[in-house]
C-alpha atoms as a PDB file:
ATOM      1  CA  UNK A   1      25.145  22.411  13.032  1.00  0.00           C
ATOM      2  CA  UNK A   2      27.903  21.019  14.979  1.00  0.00           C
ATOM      3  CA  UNK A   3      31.230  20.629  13.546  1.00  0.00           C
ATOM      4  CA  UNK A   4      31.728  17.216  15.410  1.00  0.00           C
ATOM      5  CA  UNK A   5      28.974  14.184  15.384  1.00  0.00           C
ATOM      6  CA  UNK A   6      29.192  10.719  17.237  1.00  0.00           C
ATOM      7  CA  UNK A   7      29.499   7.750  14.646  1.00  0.00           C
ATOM      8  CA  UNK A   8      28.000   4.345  16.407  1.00  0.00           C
ATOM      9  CA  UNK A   9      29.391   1.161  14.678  1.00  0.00           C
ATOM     10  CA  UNK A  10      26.891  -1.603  13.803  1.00  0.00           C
ATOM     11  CA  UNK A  11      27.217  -5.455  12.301  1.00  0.00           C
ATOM     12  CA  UNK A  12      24.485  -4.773  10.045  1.00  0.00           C
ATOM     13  CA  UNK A  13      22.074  -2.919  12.314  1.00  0.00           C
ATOM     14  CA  UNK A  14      22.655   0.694  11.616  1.00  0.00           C
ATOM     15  CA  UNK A  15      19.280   1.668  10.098  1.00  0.00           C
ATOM     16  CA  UNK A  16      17.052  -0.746  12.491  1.00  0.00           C
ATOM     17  CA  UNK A  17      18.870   1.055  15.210  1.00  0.00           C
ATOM     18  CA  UNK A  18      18.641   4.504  14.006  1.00  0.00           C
ATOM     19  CA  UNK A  19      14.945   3.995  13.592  1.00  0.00           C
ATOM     20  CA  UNK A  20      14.570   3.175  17.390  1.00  0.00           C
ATOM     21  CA  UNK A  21      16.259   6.160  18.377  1.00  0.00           C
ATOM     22  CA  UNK A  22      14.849   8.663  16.285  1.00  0.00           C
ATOM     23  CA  UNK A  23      11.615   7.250  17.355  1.00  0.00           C
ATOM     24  CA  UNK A  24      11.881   8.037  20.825  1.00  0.00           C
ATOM     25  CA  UNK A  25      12.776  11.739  21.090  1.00  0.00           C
ATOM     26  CA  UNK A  26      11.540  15.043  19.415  1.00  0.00           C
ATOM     27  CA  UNK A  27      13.528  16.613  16.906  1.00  0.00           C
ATOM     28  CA  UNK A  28      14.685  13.585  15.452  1.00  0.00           C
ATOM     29  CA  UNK A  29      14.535  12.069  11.784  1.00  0.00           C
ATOM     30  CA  UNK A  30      16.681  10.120   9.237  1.00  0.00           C
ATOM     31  CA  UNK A  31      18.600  12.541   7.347  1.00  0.00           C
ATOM     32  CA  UNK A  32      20.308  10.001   4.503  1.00  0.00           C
ATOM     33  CA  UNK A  33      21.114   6.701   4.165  1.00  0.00           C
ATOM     34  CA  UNK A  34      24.278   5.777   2.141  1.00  0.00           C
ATOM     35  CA  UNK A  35      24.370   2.094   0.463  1.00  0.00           C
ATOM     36  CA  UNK A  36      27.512   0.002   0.022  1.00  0.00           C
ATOM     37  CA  UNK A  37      28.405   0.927  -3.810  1.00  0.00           C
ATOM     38  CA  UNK A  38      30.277  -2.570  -4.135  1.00  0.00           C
ATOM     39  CA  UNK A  39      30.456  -6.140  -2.101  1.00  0.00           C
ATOM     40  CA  UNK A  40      32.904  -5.493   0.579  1.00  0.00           C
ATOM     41  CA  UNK A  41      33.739  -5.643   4.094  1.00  0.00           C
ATOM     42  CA  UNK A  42      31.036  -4.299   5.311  1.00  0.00           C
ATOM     43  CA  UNK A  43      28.622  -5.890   3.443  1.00  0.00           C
ATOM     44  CA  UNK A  44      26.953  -6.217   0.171  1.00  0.00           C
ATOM     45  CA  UNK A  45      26.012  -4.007  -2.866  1.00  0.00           C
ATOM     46  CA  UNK A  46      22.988  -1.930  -1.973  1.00  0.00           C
ATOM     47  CA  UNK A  47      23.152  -2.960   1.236  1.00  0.00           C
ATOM     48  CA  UNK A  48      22.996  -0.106   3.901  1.00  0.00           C
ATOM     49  CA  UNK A  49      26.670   1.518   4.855  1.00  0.00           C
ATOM     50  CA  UNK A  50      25.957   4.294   6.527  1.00  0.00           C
ATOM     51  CA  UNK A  51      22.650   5.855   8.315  1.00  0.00           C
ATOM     52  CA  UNK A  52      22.948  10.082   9.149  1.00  0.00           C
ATOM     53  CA  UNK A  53      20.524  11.042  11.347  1.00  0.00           C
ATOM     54  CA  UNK A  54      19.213  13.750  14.062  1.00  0.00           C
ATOM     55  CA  UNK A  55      18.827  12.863  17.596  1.00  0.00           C
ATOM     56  CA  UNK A  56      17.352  15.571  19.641  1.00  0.00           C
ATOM     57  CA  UNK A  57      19.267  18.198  17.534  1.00  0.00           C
ATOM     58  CA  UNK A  58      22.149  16.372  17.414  1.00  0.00           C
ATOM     59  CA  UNK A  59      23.884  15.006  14.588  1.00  0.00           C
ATOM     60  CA  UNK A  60      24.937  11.719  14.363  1.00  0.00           C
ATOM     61  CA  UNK A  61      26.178   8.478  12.194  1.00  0.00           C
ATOM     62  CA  UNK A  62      25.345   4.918  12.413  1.00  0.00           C
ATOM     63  CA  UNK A  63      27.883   2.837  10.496  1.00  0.00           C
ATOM     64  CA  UNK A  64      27.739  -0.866   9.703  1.00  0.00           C
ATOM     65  CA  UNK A  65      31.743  -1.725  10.100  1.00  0.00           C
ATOM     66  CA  UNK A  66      31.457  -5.294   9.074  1.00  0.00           C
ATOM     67  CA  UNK A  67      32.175  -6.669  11.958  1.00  0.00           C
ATOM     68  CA  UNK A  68      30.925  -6.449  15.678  1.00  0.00           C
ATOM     69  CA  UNK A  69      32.459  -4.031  17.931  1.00  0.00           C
ATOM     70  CA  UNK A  70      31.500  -3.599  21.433  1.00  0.00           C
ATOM     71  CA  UNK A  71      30.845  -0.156  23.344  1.00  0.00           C
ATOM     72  CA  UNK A  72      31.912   0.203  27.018  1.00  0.00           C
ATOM     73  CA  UNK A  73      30.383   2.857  29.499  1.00  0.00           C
ATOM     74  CA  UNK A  74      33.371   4.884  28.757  1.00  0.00           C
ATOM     75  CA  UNK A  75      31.013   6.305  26.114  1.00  0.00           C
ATOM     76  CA  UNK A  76      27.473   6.499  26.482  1.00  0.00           C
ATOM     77  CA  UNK A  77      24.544   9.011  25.827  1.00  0.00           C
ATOM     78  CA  UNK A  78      22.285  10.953  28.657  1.00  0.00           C
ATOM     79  CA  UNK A  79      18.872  11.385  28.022  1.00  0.00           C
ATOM     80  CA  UNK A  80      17.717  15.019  30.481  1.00  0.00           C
ATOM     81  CA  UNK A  81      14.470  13.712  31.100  1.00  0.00           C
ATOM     82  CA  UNK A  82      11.645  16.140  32.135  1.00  0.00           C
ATOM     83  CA  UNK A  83       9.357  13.882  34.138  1.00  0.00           C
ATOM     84  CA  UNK A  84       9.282  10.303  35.318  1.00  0.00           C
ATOM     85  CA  UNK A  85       7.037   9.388  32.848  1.00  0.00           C
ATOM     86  CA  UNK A  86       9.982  10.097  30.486  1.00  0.00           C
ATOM     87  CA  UNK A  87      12.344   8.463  32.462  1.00  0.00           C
ATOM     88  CA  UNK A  88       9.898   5.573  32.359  1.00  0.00           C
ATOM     89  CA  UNK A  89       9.100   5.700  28.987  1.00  0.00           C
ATOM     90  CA  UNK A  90      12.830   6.227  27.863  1.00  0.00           C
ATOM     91  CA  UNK A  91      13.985   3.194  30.009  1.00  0.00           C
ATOM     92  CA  UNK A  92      11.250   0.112  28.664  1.00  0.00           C
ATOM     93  CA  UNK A  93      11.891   1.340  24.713  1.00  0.00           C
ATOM     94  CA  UNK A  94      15.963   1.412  25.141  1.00  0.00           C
ATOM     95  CA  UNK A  95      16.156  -2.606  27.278  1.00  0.00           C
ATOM     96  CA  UNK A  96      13.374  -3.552  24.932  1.00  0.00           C
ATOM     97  CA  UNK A  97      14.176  -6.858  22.822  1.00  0.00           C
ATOM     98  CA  UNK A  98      17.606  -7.538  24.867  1.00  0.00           C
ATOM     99  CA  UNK A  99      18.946  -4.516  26.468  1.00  0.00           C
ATOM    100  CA  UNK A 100      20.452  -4.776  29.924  1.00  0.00           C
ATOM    101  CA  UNK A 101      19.430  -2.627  32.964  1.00  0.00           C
ATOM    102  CA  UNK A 102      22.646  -1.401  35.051  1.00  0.00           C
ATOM    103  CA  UNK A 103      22.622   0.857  37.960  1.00  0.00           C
ATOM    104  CA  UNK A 104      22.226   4.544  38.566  1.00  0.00           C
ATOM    105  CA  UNK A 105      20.067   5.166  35.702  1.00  0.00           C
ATOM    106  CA  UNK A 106      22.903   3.256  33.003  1.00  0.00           C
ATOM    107  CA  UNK A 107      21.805   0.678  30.671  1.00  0.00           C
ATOM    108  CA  UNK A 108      22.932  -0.462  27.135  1.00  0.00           C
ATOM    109  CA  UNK A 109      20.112  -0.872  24.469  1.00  0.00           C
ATOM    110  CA  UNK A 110      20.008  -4.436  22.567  1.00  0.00           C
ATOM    111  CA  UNK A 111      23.286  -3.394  20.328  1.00  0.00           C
ATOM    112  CA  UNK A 112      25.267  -2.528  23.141  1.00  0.00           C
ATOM    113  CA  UNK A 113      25.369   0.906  23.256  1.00  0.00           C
ATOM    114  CA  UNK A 114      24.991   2.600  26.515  1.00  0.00           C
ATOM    115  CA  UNK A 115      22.805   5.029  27.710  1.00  0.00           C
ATOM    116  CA  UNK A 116      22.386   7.102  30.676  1.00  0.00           C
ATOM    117  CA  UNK A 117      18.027   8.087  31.499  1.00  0.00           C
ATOM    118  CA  UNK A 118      18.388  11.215  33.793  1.00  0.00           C
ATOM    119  CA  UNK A 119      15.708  13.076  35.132  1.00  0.00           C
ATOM    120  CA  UNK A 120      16.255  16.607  35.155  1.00  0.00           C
ATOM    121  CA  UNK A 121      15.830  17.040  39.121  1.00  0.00           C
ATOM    122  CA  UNK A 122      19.183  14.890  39.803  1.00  0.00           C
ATOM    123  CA  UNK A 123      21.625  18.178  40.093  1.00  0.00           C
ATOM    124  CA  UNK A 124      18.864  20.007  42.148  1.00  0.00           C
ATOM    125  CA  UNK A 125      19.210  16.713  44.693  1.00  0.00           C
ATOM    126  CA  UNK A 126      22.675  15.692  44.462  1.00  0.00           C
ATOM    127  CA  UNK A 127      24.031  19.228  44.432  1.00  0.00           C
ATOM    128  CA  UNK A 128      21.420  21.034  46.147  1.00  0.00           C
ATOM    129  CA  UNK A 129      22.291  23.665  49.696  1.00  0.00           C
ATOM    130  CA  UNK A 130      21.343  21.228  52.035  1.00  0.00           C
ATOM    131  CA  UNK A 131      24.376  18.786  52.307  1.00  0.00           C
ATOM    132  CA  UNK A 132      23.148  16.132  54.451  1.00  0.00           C
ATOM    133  CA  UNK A 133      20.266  15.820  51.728  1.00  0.00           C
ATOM    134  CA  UNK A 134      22.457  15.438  48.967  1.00  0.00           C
ATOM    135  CA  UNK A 135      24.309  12.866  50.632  1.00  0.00           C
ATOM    136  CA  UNK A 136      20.688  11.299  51.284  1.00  0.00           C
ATOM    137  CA  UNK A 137      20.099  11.383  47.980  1.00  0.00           C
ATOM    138  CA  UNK A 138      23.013  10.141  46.554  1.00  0.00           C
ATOM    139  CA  UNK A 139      23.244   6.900  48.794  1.00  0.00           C
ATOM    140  CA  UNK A 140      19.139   6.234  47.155  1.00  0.00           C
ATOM    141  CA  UNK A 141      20.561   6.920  43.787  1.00  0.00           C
ATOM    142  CA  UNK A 142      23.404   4.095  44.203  1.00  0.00           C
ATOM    143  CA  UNK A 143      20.881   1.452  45.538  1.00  0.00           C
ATOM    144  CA  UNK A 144      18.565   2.424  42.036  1.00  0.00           C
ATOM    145  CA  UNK A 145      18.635   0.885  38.815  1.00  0.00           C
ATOM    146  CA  UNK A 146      16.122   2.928  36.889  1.00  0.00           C
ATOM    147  CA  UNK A 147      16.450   6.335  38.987  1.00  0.00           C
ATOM    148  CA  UNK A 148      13.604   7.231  40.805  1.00  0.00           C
ATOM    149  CA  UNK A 149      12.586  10.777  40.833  1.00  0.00           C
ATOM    150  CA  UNK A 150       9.984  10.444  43.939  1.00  0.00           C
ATOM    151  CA  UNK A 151      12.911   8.549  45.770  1.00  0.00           C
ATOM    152  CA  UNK A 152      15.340  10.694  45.306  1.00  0.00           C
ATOM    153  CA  UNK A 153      13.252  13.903  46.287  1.00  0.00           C
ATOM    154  CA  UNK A 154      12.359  11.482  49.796  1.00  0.00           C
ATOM    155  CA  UNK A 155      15.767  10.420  50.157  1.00  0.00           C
ATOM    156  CA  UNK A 156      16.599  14.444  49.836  1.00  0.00           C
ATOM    157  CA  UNK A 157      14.143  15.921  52.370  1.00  0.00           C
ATOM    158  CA  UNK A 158      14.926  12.922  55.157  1.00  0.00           C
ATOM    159  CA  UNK A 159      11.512  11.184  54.305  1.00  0.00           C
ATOM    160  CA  UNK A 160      11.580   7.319  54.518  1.00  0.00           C
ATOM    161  CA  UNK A 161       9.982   5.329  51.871  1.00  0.00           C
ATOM    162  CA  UNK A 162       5.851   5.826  51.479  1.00  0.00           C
END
């Protein structure tokens, strides 16, 4: 286990929003929720505090502060997605019920938090041996919201859109 996990701050939404993400990737669960011992800041007694859970393997904390905090792209999460089904998939679950799409594969889910939906193939095309390809590719990638894997292989190879 890793000696250093991200904690997410929350008004009140820590366990609703550690069920969505746990939900949407293997090797995720709820390890243990923690309830607020006394009335305080950050909320009533028996009210939820803290949420530890496992996100793909990876440890993390959902906190409900007391307050509402806002997150800023200068943190976010990537999601290495396999297929654009994933990437699809991924993408409706995390703007469901108030997220907001940005560009380049970036959005942040309905409590603000910000997530990045890459497929897998993006190194092969913006990093790949053929230069003027990569360049290709990344000039489709900035013109995408939700990256598309099909238009980023065209944009790659020199096609034009089907």
């Amino acid at each position: 286990m890793s000696k250093i996990s991200p904690c997410l701050w929350f008004n009140g939404e820590a366990e609703e929003a550690a069920n969505l993400y746990v939900s949407l990737l293997p090797d995720s669960r709820i390890e243990k929720i923690q309830r607020n011992p006394i009335d305080g800041p950050a909320g009533k007694a028996g009210t939820v505090l803290v949420v530890d859970f496992t996100l793909a393997g990876q440890r993390f904390m959902a906190l409900n502060g007391g307050m509402k905090m806002e997150y800023t792209h200068a943190v976010s999460f990537m999601i290495d997605c396999a297929d654009q089904a994933e990437v699809d998939r991924l993408w409706n679950a995390l703007l469901a019920n108030g997220g907001k799409a940005d560009q380049c594969g970036w959005l942040k889910d309905r409590y603000g938090v910000s997530w990045q939906i890459v497929p897998t193939v993006l190194p092969k095309y913006l990093g790949g041996a053929d230069k003027a390809g990569a360049q290709r590719a990344m000039q489709a990638m900035l013109g995408m919201v939700k990256l598309d894997i099909e238009g980023l292989k065209r944009a790659y190879e020199g096609k034009s859109a089907a």
